[in-house]
C-alpha atoms as a PDB file:
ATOM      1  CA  UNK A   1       8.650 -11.708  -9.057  1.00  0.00           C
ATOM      2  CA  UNK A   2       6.802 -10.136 -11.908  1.00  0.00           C
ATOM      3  CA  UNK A   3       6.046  -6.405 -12.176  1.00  0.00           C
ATOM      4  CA  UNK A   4       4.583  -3.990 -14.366  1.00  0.00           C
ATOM      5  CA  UNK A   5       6.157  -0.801 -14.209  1.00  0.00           C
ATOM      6  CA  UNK A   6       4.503   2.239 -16.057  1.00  0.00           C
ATOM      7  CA  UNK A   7       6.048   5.486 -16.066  1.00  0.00           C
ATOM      8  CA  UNK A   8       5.954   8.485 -19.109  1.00  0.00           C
ATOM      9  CA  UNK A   9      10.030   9.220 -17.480  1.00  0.00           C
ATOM     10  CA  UNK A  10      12.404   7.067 -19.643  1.00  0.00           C
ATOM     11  CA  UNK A  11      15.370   7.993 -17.440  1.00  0.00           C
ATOM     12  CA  UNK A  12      13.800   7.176 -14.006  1.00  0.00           C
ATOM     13  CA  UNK A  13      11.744   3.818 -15.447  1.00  0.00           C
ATOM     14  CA  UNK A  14      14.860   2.794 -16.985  1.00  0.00           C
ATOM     15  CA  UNK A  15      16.999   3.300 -13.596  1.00  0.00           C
ATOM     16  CA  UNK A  16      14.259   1.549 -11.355  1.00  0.00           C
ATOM     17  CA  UNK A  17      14.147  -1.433 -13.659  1.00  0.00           C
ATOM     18  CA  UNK A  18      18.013  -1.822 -13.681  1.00  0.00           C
ATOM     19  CA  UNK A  19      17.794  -1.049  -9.743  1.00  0.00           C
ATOM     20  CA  UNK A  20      15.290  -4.021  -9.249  1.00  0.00           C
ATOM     21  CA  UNK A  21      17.289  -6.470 -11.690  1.00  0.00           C
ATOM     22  CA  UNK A  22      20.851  -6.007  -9.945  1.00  0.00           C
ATOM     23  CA  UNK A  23      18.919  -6.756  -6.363  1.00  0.00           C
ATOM     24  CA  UNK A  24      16.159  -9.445  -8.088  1.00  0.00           C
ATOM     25  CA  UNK A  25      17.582 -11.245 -11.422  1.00  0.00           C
ATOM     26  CA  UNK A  26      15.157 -13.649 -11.812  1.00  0.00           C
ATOM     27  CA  UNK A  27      12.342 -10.501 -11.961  1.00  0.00           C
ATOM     28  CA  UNK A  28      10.120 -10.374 -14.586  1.00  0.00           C
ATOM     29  CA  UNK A  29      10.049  -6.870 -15.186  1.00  0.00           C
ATOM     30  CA  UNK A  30       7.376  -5.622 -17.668  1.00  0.00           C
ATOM     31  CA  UNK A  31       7.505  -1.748 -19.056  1.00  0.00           C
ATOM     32  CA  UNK A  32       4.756   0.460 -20.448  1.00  0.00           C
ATOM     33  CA  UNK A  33       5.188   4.326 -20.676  1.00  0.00           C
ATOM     34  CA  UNK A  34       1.504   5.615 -19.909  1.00  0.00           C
ATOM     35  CA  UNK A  35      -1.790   4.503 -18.955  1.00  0.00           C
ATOM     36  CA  UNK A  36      -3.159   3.133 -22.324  1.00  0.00           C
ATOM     37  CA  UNK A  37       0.013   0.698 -22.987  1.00  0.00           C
ATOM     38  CA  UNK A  38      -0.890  -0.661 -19.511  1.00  0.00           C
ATOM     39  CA  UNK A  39      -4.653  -1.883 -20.350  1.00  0.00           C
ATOM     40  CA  UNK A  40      -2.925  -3.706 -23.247  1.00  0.00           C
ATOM     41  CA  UNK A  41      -0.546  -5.121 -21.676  1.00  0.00           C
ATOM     42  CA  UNK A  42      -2.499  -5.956 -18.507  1.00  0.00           C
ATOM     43  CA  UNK A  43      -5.114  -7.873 -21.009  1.00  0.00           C
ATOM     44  CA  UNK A  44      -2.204 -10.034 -22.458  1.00  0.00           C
ATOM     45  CA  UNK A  45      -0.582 -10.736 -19.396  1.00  0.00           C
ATOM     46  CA  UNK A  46      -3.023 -10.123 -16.344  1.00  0.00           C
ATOM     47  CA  UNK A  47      -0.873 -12.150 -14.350  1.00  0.00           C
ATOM     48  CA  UNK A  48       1.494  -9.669 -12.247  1.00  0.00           C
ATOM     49  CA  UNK A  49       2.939 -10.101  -8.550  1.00  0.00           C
ATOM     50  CA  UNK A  50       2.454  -6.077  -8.488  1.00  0.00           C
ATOM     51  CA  UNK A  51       1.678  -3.239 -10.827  1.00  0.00           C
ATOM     52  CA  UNK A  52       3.406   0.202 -10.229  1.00  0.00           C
ATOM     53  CA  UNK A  53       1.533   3.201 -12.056  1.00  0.00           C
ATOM     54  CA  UNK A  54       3.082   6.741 -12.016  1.00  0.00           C
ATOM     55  CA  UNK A  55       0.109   8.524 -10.595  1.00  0.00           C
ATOM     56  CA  UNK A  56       1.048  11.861 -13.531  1.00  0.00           C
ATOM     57  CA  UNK A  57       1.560   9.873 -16.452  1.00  0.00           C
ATOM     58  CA  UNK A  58      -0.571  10.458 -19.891  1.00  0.00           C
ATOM     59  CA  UNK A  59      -3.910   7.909 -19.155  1.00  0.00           C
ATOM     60  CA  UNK A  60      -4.397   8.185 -16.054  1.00  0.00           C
ATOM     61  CA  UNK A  61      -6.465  11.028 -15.512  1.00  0.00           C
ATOM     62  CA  UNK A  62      -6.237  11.452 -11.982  1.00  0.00           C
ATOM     63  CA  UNK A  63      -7.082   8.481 -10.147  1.00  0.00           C
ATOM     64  CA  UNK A  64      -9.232   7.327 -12.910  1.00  0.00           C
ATOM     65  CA  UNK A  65      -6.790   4.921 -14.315  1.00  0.00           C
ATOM     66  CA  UNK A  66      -6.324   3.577 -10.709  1.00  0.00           C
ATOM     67  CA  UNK A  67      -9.890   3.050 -10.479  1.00  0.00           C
ATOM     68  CA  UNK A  68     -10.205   1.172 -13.825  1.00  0.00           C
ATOM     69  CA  UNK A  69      -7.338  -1.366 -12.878  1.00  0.00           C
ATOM     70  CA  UNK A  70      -8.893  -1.982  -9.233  1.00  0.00           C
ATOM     71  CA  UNK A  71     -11.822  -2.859 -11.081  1.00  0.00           C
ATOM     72  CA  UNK A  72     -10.383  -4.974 -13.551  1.00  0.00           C
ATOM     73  CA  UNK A  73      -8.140  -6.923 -11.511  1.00  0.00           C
ATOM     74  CA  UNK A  74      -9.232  -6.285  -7.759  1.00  0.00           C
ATOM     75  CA  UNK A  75      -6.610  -9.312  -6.832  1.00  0.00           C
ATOM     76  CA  UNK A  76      -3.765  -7.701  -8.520  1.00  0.00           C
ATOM     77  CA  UNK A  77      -1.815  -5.374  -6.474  1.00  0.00           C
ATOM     78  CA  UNK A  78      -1.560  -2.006  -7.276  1.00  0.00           C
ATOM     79  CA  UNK A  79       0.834   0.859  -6.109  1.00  0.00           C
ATOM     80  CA  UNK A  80       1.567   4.412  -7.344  1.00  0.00           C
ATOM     81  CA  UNK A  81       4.601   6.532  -7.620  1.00  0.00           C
ATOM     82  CA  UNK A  82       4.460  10.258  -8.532  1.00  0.00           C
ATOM     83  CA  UNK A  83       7.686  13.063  -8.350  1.00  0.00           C
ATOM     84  CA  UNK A  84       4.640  15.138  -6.823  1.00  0.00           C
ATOM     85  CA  UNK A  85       2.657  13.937  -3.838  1.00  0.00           C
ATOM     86  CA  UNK A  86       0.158  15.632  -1.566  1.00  0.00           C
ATOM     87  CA  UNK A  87      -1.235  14.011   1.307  1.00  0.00           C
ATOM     88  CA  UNK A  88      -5.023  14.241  -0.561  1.00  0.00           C
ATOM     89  CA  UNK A  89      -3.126  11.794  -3.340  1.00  0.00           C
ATOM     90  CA  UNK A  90      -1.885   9.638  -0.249  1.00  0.00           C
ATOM     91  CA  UNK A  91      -4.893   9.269   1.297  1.00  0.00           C
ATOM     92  CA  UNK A  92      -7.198   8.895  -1.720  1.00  0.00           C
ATOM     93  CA  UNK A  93      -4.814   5.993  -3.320  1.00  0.00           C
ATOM     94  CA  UNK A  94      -4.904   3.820   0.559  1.00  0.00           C
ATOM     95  CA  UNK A  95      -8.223   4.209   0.555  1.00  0.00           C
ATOM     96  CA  UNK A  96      -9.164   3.165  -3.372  1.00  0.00           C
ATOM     97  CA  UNK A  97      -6.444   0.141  -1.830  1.00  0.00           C
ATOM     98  CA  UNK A  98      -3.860   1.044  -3.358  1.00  0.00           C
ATOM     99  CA  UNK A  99      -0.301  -1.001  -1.737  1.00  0.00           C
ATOM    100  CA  UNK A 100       1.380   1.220  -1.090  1.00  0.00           C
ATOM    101  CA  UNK A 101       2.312   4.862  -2.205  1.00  0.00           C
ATOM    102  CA  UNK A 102       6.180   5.693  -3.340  1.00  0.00           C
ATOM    103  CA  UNK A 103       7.709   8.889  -3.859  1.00  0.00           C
ATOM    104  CA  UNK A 104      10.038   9.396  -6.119  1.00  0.00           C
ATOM    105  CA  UNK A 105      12.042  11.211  -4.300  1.00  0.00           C
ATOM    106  CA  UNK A 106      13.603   7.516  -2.409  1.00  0.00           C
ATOM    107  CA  UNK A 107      16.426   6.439  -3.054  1.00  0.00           C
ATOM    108  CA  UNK A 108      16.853   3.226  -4.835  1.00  0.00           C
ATOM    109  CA  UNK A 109      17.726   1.094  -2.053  1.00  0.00           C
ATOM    110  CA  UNK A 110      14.265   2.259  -0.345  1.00  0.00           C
ATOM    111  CA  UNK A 111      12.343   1.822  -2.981  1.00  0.00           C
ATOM    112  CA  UNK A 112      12.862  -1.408  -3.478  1.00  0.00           C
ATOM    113  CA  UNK A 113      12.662  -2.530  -0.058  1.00  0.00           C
ATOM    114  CA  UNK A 114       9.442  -0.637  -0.183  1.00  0.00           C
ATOM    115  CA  UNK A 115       8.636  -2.862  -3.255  1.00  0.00           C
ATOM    116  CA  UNK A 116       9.686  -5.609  -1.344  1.00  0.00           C
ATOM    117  CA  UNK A 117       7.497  -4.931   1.831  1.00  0.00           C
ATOM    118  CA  UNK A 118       4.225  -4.850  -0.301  1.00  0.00           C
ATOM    119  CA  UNK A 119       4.995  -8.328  -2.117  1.00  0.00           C
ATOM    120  CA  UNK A 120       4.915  -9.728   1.229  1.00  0.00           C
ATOM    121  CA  UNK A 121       1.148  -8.560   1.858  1.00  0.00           C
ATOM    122  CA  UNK A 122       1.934  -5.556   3.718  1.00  0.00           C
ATOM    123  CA  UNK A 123       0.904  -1.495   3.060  1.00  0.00           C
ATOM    124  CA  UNK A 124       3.636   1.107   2.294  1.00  0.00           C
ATOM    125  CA  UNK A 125       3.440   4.704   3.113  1.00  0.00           C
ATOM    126  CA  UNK A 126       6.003   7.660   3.479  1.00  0.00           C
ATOM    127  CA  UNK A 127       5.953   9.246   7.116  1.00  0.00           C
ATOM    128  CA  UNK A 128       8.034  12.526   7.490  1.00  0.00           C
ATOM    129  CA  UNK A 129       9.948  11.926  10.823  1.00  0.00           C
ATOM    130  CA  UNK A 130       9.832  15.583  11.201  1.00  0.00           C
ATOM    131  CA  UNK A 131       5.834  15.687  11.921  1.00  0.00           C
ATOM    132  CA  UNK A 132       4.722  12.394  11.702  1.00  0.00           C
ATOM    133  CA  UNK A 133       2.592  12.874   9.075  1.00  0.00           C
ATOM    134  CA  UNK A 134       2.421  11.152   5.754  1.00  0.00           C
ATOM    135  CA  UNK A 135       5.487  12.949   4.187  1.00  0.00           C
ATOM    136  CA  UNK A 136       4.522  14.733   0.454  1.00  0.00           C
ATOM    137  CA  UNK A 137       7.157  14.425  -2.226  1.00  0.00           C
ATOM    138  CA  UNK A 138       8.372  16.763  -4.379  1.00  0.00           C
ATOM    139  CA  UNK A 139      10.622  15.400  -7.119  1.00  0.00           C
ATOM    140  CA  UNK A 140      12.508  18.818  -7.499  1.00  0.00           C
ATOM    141  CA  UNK A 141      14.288  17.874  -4.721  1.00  0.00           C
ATOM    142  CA  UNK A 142      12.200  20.156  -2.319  1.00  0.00           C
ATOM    143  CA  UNK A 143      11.064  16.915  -0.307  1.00  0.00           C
ATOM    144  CA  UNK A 144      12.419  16.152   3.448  1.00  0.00           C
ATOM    145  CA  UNK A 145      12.276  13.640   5.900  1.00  0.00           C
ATOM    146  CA  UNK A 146      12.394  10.105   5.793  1.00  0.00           C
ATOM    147  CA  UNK A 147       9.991   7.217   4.406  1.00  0.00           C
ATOM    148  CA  UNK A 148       9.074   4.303   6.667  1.00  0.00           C
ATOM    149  CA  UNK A 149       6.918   1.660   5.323  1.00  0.00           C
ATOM    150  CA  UNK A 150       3.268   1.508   6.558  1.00  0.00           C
ATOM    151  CA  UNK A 151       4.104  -1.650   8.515  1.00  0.00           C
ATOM    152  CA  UNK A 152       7.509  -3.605   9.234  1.00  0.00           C
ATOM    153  CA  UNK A 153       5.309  -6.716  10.448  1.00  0.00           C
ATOM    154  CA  UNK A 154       6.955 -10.273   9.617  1.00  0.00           C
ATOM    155  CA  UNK A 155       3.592 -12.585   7.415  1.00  0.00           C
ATOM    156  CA  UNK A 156       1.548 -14.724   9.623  1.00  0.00           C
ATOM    157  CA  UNK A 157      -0.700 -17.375   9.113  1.00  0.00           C
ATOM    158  CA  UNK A 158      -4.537 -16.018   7.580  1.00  0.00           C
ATOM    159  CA  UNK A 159      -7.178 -15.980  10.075  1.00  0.00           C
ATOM    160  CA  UNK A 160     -10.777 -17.132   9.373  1.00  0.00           C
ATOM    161  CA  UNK A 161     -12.114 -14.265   6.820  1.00  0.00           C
ATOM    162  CA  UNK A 162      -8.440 -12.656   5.823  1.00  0.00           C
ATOM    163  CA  UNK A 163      -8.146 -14.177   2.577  1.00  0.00           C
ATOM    164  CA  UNK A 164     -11.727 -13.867   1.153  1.00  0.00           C
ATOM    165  CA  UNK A 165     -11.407  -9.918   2.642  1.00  0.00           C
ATOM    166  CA  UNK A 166      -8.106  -9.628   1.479  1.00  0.00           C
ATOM    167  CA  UNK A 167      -6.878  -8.269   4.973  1.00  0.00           C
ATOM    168  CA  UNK A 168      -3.044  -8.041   5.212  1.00  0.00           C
ATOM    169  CA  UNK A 169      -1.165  -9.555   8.258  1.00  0.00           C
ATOM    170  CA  UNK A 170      -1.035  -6.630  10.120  1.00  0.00           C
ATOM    171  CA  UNK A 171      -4.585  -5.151   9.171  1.00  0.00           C
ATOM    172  CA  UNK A 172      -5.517  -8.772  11.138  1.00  0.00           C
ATOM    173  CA  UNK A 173      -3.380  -7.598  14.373  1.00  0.00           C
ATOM    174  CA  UNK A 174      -4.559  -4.027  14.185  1.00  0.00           C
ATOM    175  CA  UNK A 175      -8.490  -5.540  14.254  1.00  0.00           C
ATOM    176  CA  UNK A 176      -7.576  -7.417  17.074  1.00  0.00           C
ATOM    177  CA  UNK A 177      -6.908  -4.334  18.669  1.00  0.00           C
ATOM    178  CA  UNK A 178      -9.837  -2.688  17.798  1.00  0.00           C
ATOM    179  CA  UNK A 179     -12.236  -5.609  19.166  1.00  0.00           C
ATOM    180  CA  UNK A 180     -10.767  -4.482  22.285  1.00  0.00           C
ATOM    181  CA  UNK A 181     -11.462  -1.091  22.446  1.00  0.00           C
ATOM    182  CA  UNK A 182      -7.922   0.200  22.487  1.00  0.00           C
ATOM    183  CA  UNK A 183      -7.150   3.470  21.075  1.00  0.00           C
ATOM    184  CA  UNK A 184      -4.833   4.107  17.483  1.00  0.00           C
ATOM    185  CA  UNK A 185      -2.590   5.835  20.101  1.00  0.00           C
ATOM    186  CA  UNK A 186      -2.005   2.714  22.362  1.00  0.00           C
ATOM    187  CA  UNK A 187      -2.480   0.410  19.792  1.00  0.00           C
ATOM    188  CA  UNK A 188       0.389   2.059  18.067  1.00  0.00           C
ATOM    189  CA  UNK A 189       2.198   2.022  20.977  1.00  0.00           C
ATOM    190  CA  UNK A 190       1.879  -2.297  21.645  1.00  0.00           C
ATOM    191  CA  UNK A 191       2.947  -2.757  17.611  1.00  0.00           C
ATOM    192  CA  UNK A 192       5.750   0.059  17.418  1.00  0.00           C
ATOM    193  CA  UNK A 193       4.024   1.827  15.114  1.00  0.00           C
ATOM    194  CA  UNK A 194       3.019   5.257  14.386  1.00  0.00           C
ATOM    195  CA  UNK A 195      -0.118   6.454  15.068  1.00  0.00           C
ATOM    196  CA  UNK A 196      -0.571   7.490  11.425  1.00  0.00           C
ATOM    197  CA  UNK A 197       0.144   4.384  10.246  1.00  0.00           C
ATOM    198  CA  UNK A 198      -2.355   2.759  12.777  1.00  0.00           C
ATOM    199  CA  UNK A 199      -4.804   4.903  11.167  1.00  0.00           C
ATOM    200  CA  UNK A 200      -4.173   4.064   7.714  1.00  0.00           C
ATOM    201  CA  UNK A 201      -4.652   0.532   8.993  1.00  0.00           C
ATOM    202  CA  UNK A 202      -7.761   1.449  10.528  1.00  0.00           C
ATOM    203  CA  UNK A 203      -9.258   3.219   7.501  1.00  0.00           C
ATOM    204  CA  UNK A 204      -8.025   0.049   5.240  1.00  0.00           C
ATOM    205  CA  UNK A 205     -10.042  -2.065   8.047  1.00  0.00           C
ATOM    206  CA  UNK A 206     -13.109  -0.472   7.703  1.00  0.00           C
ATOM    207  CA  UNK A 207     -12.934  -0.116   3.860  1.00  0.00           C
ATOM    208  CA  UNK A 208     -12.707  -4.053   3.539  1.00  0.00           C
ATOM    209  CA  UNK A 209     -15.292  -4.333   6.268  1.00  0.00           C
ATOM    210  CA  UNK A 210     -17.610  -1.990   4.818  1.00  0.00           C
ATOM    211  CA  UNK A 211     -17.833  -0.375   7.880  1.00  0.00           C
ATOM    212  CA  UNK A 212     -18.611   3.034   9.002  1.00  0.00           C
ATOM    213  CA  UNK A 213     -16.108   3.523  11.586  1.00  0.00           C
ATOM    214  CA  UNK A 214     -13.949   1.294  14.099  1.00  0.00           C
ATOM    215  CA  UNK A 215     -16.825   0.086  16.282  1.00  0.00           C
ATOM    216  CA  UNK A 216     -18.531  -0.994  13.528  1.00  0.00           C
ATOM    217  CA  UNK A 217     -15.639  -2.669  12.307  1.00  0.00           C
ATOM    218  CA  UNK A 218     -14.798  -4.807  15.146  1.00  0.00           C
ATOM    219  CA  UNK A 219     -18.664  -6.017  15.280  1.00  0.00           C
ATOM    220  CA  UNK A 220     -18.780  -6.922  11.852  1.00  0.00           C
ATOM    221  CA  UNK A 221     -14.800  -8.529  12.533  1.00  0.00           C
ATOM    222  CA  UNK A 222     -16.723 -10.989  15.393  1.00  0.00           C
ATOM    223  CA  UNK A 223     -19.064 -11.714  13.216  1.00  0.00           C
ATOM    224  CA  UNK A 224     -17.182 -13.396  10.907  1.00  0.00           C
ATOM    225  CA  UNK A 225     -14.965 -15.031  13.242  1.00  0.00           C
ATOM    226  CA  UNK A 226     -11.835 -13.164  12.514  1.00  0.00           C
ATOM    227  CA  UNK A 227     -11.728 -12.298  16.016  1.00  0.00           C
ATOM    228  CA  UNK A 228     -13.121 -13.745  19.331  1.00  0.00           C
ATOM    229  CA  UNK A 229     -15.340 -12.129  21.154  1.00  0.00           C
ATOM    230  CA  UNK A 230     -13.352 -12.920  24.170  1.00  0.00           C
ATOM    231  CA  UNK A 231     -10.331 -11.777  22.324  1.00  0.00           C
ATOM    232  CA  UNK A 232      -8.607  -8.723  24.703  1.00  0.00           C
ATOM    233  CA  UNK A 233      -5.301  -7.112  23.815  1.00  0.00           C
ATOM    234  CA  UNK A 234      -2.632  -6.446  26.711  1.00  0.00           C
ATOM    235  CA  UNK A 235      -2.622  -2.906  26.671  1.00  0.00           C
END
């Protein structure tokens, strides 16, 4: 596992790194402490398994920085943390494709299963149980509810189309869905998800697509054979 972790906070990059070393030993753990020591470092070594940017950190100006690494290395993961999370960052970051989003405000232990879930393909995203909505952190300590990760799927074998569109495991199941006509709310219900998730993994769908909206996205999905047009979910 290799992993570039950039954050201007000494104390907390130093505690994730140790974190991730007890669980992972054999991680390759690279550090940089702002934006500008990452496009160094990233043109060295442009090799990573995932690259986690602290959204507030001197460099990044916004989702700039973001912007400049997804264009530099669109096949290299990317995720951001940040002590201070609105749902605007949230949203803006899945949609750019960013991996996943993590608040500092988890704990270790979530963190780096939430690390963990996004090396395996899959989309992370903090839901507050309390309105199931993405959850907004606040690193003050002013945050509540829980994190659940964007999906909990288990990989499965690519499709026709999922590599060269980059389409996660579950973003695949989701679109099969979708060619069926079934709604976020019962396609949420047939996958255990949350119907905020789903439609994160809608809007990720239609951003890889380049489509407009779901319908759009399940006609352009049958055209390139990643579904069937005979293919109906069990709703």
């Amino acid at each position: 596992m290799k992993l570039l972790i950039a954050d201007d906070h000494t104390l907390f990059r130093d505690a994730l790194v140790q974190y991730i070393e007890r669980a992972e030993p054999e991680a390759a753990i690279t550090l940089a402490k702002d934006f500008y020591e990452v496009v160094e470092l990233m043109k060295k070594n442009p090799v990573q398994d995932l690259v986690l940017l602290d959204l507030r950190m001197p460099g990044m100006n916004g989702m700039e920085g973001f912007k400049l690494m997804r264009a530099e290395y669109p096949k290299v993961p990317v995720a951001l943390m940040s002590g201070v999370a609105e749902t605007k960052d949230v949203n803006d970051a899945m949609d750019l494709g960013a991996v996943g989003y993590f608040p500092k405000t988890l704990s270790g232990k979530a963190l780096l299963k939430a690390i963990q879930l996004v090396l395996t393909g899959e989309r992370f995203v903090p839901i507050d149980h309390e309105t199931n909505a993405i959850m907004p952190s606040y690193y003050n300590g002013q945050g509540k509810g829980g994190a659940v990760s964007a999906s909990a799927a288990e990989a499965k074998s690519a499709k026709p189309g999922e590599t060269v569109l980059h389409l996660t495991p579950r973003e695949t199941e989701v679109l099969s869905y979708l060619a069926s006509g079934a709604s976020n709310k019962e396609i949420a219900r047939e996958l255990s998800l949350q119907v905020v998730t789903v439609k994160l993994h809608v809007r990720g769908i239609c951003r890889k697509l380049d489509a407009k909206n779901r319908t759009q996205a399940a006609l352009r999905a049958r055209e390139l054979g990643i579904v069937s047009e005979a293919k109906s979910a069990s709703i």
